[in-house]
N, C-alpha and C. Protein backbone atom coordinates (compact mmCIF):
# COMPACT_ATOMS: atom_id res chain seq x y z
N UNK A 1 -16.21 -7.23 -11.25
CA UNK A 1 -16.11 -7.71 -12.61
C UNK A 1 -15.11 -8.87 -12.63
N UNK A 2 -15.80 -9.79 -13.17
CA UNK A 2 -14.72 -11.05 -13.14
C UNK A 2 -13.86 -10.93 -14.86
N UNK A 3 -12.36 -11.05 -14.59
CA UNK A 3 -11.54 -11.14 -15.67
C UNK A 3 -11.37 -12.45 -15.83
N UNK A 4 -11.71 -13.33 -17.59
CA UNK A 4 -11.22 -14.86 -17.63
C UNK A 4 -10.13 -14.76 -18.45
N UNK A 5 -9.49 -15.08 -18.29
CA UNK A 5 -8.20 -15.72 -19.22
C UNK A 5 -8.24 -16.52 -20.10
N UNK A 6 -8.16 -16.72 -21.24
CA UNK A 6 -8.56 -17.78 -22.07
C UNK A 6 -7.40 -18.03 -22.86
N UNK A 7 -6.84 -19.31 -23.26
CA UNK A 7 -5.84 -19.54 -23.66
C UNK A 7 -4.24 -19.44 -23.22
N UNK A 8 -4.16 -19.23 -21.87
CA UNK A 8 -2.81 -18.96 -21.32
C UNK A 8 -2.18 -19.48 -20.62
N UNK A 9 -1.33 -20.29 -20.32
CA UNK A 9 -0.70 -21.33 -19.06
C UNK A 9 -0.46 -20.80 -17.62
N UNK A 10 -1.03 -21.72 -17.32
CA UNK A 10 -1.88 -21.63 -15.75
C UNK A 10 -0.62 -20.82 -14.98
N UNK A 11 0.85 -20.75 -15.47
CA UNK A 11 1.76 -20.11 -14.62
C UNK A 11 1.77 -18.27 -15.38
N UNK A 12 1.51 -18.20 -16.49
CA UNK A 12 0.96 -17.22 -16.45
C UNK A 12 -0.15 -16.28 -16.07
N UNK A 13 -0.74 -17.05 -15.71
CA UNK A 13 -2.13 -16.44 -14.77
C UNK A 13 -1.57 -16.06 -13.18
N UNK A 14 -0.79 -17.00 -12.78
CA UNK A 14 -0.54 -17.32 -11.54
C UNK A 14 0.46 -15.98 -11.24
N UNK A 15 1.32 -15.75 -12.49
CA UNK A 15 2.45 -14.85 -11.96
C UNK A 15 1.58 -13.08 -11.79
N UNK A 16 0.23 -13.48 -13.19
CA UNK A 16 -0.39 -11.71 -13.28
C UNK A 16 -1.09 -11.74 -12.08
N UNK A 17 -1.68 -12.44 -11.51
CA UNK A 17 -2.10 -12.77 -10.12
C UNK A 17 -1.38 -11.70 -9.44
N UNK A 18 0.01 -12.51 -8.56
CA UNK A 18 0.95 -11.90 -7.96
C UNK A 18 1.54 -10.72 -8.03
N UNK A 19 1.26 -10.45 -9.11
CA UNK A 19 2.18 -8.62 -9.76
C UNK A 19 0.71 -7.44 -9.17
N UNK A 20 -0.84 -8.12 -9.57
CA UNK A 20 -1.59 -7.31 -9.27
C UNK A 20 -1.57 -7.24 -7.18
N UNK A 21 -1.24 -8.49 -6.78
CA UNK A 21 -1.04 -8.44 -5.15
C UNK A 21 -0.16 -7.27 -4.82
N UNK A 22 0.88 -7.20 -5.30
CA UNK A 22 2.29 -6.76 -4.72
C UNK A 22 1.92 -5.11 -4.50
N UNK A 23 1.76 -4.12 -3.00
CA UNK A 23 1.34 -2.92 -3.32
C UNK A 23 3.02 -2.61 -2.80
N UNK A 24 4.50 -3.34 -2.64
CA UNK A 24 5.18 -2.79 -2.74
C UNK A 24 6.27 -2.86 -3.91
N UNK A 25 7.36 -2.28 -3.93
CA UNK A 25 8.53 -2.58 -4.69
C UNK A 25 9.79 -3.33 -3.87
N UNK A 26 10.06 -4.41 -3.83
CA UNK A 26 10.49 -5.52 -3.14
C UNK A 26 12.04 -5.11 -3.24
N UNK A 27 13.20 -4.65 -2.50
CA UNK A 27 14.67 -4.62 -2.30
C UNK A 27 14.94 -5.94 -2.68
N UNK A 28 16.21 -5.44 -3.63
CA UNK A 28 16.69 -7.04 -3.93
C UNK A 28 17.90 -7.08 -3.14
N UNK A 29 18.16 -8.03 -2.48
CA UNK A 29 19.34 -7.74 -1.52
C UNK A 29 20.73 -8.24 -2.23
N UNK A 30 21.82 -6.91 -2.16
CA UNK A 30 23.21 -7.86 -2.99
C UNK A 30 23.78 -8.84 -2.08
N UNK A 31 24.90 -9.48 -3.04
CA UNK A 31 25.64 -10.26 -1.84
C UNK A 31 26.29 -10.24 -0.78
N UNK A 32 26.91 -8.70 -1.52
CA UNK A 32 27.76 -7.85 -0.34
C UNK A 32 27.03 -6.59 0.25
N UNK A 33 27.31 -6.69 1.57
CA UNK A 33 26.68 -5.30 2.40
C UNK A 33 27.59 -4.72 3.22
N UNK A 34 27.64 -3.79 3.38
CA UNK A 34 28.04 -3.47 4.62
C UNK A 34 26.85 -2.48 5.91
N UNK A 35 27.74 -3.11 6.87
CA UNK A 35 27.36 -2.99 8.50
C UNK A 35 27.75 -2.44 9.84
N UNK A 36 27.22 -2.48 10.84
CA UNK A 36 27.40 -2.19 11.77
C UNK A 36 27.13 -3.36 12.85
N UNK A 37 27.98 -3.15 14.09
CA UNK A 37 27.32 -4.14 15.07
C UNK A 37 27.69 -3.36 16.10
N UNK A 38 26.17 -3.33 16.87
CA UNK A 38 26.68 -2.36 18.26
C UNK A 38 26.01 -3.60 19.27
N UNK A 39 27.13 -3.68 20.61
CA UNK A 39 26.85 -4.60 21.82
C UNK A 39 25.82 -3.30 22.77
N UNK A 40 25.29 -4.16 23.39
CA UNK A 40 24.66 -3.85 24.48
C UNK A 40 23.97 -4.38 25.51
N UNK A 41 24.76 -4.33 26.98
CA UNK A 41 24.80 -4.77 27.99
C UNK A 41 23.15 -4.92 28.86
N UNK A 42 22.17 -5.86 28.59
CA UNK A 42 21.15 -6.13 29.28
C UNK A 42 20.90 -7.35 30.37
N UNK A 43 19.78 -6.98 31.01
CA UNK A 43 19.79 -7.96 31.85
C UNK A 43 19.58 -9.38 31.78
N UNK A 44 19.61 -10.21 30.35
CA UNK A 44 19.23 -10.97 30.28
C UNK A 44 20.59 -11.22 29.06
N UNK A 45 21.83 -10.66 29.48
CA UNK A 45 23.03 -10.80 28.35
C UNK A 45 22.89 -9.78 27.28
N UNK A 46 24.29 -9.77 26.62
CA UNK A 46 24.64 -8.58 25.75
C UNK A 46 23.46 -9.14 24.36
N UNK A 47 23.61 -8.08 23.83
CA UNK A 47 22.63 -7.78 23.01
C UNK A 47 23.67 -7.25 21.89
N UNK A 48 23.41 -8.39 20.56
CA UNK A 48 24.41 -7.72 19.04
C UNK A 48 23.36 -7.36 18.38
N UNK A 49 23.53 -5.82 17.70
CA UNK A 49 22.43 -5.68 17.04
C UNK A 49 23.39 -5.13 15.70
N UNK A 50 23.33 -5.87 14.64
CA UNK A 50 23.78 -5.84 13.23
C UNK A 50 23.17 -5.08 12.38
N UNK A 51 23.26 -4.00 11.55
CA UNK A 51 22.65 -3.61 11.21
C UNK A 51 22.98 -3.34 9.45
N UNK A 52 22.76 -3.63 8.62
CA UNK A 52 23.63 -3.66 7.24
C UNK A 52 22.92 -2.24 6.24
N UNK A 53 23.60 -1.90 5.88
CA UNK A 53 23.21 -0.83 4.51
C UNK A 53 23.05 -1.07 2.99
N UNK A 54 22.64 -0.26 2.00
CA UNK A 54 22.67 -0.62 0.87
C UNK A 54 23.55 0.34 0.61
N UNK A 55 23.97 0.38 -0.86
CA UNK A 55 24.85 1.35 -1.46
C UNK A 55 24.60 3.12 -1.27
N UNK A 56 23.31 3.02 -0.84
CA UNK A 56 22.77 4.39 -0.77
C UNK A 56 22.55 4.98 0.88
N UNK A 57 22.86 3.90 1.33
CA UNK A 57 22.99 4.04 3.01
C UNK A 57 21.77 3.59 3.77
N UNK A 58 21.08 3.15 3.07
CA UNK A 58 19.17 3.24 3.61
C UNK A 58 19.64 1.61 4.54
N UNK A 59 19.08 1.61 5.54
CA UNK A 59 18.87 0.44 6.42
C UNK A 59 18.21 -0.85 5.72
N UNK A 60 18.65 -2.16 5.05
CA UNK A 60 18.02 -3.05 4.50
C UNK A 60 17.91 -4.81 5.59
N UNK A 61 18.55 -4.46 6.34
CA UNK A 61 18.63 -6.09 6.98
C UNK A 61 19.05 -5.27 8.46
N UNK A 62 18.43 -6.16 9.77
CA UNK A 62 18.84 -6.36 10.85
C UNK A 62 18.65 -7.33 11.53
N UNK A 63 19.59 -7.33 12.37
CA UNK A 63 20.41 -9.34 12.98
C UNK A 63 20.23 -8.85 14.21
N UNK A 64 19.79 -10.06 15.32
CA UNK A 64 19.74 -9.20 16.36
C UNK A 64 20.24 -10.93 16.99
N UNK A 65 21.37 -10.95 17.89
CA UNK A 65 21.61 -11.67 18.90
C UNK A 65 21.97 -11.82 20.53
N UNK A 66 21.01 -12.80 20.76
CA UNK A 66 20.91 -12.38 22.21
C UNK A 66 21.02 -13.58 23.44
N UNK A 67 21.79 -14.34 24.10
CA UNK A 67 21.61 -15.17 24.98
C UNK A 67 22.05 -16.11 24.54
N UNK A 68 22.09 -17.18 25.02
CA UNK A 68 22.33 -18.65 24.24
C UNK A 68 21.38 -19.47 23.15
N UNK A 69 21.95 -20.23 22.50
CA UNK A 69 21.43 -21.19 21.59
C UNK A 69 19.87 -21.86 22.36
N UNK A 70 18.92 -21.88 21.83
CA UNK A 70 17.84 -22.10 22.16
C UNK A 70 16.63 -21.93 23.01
N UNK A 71 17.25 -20.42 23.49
CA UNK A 71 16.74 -20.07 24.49
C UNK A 71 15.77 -19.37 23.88
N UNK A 72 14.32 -18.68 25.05
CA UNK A 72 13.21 -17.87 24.17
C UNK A 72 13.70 -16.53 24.33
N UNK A 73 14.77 -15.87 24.66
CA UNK A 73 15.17 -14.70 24.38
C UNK A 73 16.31 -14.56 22.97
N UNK A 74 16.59 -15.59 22.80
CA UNK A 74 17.58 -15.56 21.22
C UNK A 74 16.63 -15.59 20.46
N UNK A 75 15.39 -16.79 20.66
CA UNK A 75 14.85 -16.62 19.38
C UNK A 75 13.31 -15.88 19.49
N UNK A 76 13.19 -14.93 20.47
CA UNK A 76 12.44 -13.60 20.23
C UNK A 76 13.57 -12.74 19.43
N UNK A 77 14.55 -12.30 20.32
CA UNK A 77 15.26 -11.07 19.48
C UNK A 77 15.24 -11.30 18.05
N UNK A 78 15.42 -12.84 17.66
CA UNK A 78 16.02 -13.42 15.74
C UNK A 78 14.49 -12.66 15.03
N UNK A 79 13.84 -13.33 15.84
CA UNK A 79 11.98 -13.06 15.37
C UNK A 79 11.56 -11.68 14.69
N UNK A 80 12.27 -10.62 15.84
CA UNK A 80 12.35 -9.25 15.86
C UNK A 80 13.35 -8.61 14.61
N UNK A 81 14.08 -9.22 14.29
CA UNK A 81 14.83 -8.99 13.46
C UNK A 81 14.87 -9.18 12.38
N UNK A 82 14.29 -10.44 12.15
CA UNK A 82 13.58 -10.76 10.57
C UNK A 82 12.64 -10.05 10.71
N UNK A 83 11.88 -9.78 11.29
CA UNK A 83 10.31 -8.96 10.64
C UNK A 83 10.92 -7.55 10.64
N UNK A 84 11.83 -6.71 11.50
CA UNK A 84 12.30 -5.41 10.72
C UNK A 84 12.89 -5.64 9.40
N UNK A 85 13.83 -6.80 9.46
CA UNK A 85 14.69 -7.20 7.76
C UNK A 85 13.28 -7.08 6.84
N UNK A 86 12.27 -7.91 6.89
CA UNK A 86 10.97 -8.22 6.20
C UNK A 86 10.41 -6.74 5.68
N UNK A 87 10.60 -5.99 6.71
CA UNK A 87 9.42 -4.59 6.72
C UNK A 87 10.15 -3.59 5.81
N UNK A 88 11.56 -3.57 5.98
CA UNK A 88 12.32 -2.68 5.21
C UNK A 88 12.57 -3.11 3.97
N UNK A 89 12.74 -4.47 3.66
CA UNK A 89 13.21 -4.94 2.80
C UNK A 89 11.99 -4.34 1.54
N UNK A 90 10.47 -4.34 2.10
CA UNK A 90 9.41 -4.28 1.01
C UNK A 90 9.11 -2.95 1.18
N UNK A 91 10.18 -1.66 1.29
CA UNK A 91 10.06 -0.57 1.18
C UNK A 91 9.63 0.39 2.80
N UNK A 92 9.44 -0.33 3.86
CA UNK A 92 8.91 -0.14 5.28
C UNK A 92 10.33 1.40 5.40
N UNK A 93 9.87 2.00 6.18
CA UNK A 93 10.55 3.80 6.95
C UNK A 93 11.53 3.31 8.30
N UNK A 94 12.40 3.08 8.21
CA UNK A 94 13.27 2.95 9.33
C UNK A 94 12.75 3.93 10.63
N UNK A 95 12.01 4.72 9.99
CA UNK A 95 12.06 6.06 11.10
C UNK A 95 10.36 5.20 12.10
N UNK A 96 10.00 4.37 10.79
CA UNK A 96 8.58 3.81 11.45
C UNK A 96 9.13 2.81 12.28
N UNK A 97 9.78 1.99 12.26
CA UNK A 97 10.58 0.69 12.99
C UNK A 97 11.03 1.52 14.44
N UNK A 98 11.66 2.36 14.28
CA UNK A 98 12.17 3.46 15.44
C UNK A 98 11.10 3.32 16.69
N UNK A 99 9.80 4.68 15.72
CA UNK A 99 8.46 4.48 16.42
C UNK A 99 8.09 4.04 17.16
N UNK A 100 7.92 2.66 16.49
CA UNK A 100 7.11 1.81 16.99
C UNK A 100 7.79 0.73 17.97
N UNK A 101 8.80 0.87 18.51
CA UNK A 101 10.12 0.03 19.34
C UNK A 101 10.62 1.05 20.66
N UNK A 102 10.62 2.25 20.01
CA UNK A 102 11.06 3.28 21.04
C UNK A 102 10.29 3.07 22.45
N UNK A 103 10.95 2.81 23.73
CA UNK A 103 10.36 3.22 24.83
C UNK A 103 9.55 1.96 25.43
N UNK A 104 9.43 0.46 24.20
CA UNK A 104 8.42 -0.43 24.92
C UNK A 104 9.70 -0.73 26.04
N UNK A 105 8.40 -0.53 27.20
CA UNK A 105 9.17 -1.00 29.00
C UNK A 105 9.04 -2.45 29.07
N UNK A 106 10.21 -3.16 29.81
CA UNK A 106 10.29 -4.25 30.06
C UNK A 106 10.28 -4.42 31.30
N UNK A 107 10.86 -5.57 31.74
CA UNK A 107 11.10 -5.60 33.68
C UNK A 107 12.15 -5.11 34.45
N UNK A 108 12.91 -5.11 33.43
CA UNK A 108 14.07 -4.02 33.91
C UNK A 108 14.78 -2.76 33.07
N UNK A 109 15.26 -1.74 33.87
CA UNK A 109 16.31 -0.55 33.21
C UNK A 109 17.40 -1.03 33.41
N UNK A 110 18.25 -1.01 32.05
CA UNK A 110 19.49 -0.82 32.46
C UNK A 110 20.14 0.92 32.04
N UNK A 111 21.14 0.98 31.97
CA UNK A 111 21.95 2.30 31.37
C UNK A 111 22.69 1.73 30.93
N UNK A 112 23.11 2.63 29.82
CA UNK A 112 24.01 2.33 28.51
C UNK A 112 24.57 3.98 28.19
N UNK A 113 25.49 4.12 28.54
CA UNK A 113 26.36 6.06 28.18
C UNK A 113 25.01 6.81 28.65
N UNK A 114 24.53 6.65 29.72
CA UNK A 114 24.02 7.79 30.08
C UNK A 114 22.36 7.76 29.97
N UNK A 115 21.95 6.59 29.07
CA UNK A 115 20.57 6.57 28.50
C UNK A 115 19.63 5.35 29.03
N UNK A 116 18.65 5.55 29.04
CA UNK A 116 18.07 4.34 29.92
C UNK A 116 17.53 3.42 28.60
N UNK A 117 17.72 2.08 28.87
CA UNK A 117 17.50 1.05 27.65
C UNK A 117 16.41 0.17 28.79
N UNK A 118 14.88 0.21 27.85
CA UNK A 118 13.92 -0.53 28.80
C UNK A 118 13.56 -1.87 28.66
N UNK A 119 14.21 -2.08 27.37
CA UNK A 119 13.86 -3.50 26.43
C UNK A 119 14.59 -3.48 25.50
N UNK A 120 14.40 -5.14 25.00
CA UNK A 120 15.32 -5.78 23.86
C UNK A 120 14.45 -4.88 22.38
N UNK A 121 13.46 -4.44 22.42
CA UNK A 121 12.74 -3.62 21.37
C UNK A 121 13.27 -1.97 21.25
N UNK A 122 13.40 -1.95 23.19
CA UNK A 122 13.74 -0.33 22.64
C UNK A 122 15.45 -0.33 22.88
N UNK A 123 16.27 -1.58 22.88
CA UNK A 123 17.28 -1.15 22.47
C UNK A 123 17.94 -1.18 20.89
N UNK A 124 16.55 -1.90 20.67
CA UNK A 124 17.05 -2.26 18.74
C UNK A 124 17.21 -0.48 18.34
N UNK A 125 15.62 -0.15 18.77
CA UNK A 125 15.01 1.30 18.32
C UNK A 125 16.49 2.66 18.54
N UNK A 126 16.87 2.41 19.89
CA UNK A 126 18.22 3.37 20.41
C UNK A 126 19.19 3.43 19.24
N UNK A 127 19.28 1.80 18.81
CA UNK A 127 20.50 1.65 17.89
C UNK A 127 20.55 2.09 16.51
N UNK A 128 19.07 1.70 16.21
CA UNK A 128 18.70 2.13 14.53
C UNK A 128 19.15 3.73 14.63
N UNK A 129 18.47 4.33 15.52
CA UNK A 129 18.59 5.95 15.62
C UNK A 129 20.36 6.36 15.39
N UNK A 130 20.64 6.05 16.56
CA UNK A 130 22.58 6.06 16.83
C UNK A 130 23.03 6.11 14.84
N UNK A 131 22.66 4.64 14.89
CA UNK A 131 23.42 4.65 13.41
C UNK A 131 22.98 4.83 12.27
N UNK A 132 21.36 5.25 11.84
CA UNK A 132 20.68 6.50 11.14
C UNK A 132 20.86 7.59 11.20
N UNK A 133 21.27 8.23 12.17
CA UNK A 133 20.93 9.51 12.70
C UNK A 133 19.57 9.80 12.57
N UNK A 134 18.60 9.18 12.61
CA UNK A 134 16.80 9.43 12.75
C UNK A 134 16.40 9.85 14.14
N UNK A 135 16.17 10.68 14.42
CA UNK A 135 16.25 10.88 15.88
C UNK A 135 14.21 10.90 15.78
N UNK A 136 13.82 9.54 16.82
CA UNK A 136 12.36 10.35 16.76
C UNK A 136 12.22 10.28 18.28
N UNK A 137 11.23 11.92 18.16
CA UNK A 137 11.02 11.98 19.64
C UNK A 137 9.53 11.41 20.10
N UNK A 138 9.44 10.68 21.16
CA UNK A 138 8.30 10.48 21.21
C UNK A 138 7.40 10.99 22.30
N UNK A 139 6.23 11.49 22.85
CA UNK A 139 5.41 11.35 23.93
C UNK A 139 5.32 10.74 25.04
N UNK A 140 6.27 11.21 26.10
CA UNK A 140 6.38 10.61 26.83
C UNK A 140 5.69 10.38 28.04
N UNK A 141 4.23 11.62 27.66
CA UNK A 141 3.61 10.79 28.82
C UNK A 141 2.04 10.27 27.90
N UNK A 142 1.21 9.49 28.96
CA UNK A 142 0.26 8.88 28.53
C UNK A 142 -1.23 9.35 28.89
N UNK A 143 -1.77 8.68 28.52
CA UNK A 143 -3.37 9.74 29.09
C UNK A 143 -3.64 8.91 30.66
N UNK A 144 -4.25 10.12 31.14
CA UNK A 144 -4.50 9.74 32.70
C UNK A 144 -6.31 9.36 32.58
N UNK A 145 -6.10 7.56 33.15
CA UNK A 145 -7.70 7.86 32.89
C UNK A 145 -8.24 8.25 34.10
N UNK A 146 -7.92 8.60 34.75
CA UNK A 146 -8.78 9.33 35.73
C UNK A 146 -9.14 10.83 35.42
N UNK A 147 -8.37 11.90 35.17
CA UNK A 147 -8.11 13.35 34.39
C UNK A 147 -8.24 13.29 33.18
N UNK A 148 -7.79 12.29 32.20
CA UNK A 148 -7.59 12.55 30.51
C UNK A 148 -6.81 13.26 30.25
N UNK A 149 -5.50 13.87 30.68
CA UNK A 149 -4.45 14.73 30.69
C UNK A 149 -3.82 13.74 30.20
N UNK A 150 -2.90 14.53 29.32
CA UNK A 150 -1.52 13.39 28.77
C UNK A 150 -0.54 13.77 29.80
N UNK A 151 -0.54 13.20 31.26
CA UNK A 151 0.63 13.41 32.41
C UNK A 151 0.80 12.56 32.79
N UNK A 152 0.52 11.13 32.53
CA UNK A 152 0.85 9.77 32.77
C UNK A 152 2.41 9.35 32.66
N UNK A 153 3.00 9.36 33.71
CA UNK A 153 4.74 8.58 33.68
C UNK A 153 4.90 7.10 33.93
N UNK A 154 5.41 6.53 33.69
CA UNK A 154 5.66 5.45 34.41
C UNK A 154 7.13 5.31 34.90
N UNK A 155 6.84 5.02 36.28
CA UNK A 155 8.34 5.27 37.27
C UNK A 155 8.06 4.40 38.01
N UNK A 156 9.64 3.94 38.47
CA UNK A 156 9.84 2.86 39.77
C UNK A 156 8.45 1.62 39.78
N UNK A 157 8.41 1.04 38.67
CA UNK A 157 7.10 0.42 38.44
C UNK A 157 5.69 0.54 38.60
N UNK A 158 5.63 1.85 38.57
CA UNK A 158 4.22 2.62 38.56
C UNK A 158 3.85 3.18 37.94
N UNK A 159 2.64 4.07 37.07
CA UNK A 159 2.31 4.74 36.19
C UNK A 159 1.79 5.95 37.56
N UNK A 160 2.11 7.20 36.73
CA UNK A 160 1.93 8.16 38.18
C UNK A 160 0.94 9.26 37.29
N UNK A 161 0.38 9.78 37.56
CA UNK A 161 -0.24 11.42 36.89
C UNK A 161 0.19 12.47 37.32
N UNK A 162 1.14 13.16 36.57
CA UNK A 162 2.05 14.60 36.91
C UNK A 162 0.92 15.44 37.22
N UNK A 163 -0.63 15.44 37.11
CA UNK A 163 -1.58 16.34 37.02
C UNK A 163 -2.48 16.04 37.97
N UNK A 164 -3.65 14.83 38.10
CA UNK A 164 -3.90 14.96 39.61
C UNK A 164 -3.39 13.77 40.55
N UNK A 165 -1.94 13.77 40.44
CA UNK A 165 -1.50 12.60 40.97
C UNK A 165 -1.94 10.93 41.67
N UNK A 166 -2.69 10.70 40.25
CA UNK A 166 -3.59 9.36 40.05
C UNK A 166 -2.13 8.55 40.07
N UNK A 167 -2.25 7.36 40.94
CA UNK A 167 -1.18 6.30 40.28
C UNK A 167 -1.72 4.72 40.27
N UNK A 168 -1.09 4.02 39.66
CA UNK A 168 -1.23 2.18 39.83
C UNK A 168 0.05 1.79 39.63
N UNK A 169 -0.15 1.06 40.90
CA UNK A 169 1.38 -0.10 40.27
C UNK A 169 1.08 -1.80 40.62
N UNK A 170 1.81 -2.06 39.63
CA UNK A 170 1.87 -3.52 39.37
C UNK A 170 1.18 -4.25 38.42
């Protein structure tokens, strides 16, 4: 069904437009926040991951700095960081940001108190948790396509099958 408007200035059309788009409720961010900043030691330089609150404690903005001025690892991590700021800001689950960051493997492990950090994604994910207290656990193994068993690891740069010890590496 087409709705016409008749008689109304074109910026009023434009704004009922936009209100019918919007399926969230948009955070308005104050001036003042407070934060956190936790370092962390990777192979490609420390890693600041900023993390700010609202009055109610809920996660609204994260800063993520990494390497030097112009490099493609500063401005991946910045990238990463505006689109969590973006996702939360329009109502997005910190616990979903977690999720979906937890565990992506990179080219190298480091350790950090005891815990293995695999990437600049899953150390954002470590940190949100730390200073949420959101603890999500995830599945840590994968389906074996040889068996279809969820016993898939990936170790020492290999994916292995705890079940009929299928592996690939590289």
């Amino acid at each position: 069904m087409k709705r016409i408007i008749v008689n109304a200035p074109i910026n009023a059309i434009v704004e009922k437009k936009e209100e019918e788009n919007k399926c969230y409720e948009e955070v308005k961010r104050p001036r003042i926040l407070e934060g956190k900043t936790v370092k962390i030691k990777l192979t490609t330089g420390n890693l600041y991951t900023t993390v700010n609150f609202d009055k109610k404690g809920k996660v609204i903005e994260v800063f993520l700095n990494l390497g030097k001025s112009g490099s493609e690892e500063k401005a991946f991590a910045e990238a990463i960081g505006r689109l969590i700021s973006l996702y939360l800001q329009r109502g997005g689950d910190v616990r979903e940001v977690i999720d979906t960051l937890k565990d992506i493997k990179g080219a190298y492990v480091v350790w950090q108190e005891g815990k293995p950090i695999y990437s600049v994604p899953d150390a954002v994910a470590k940190v949100l948790e730390e200073l949420t207290g959101e603890k999500v656990e995830k599945n840590m193994f994968m389906k074996c396509p040889q068996c279809g068993e969820d016993a898939m690891v990936y170790e020492n740069g290999c994916y292995y099958c705890r079940e009929c010890n299928y592996n690939k590496c590289g």
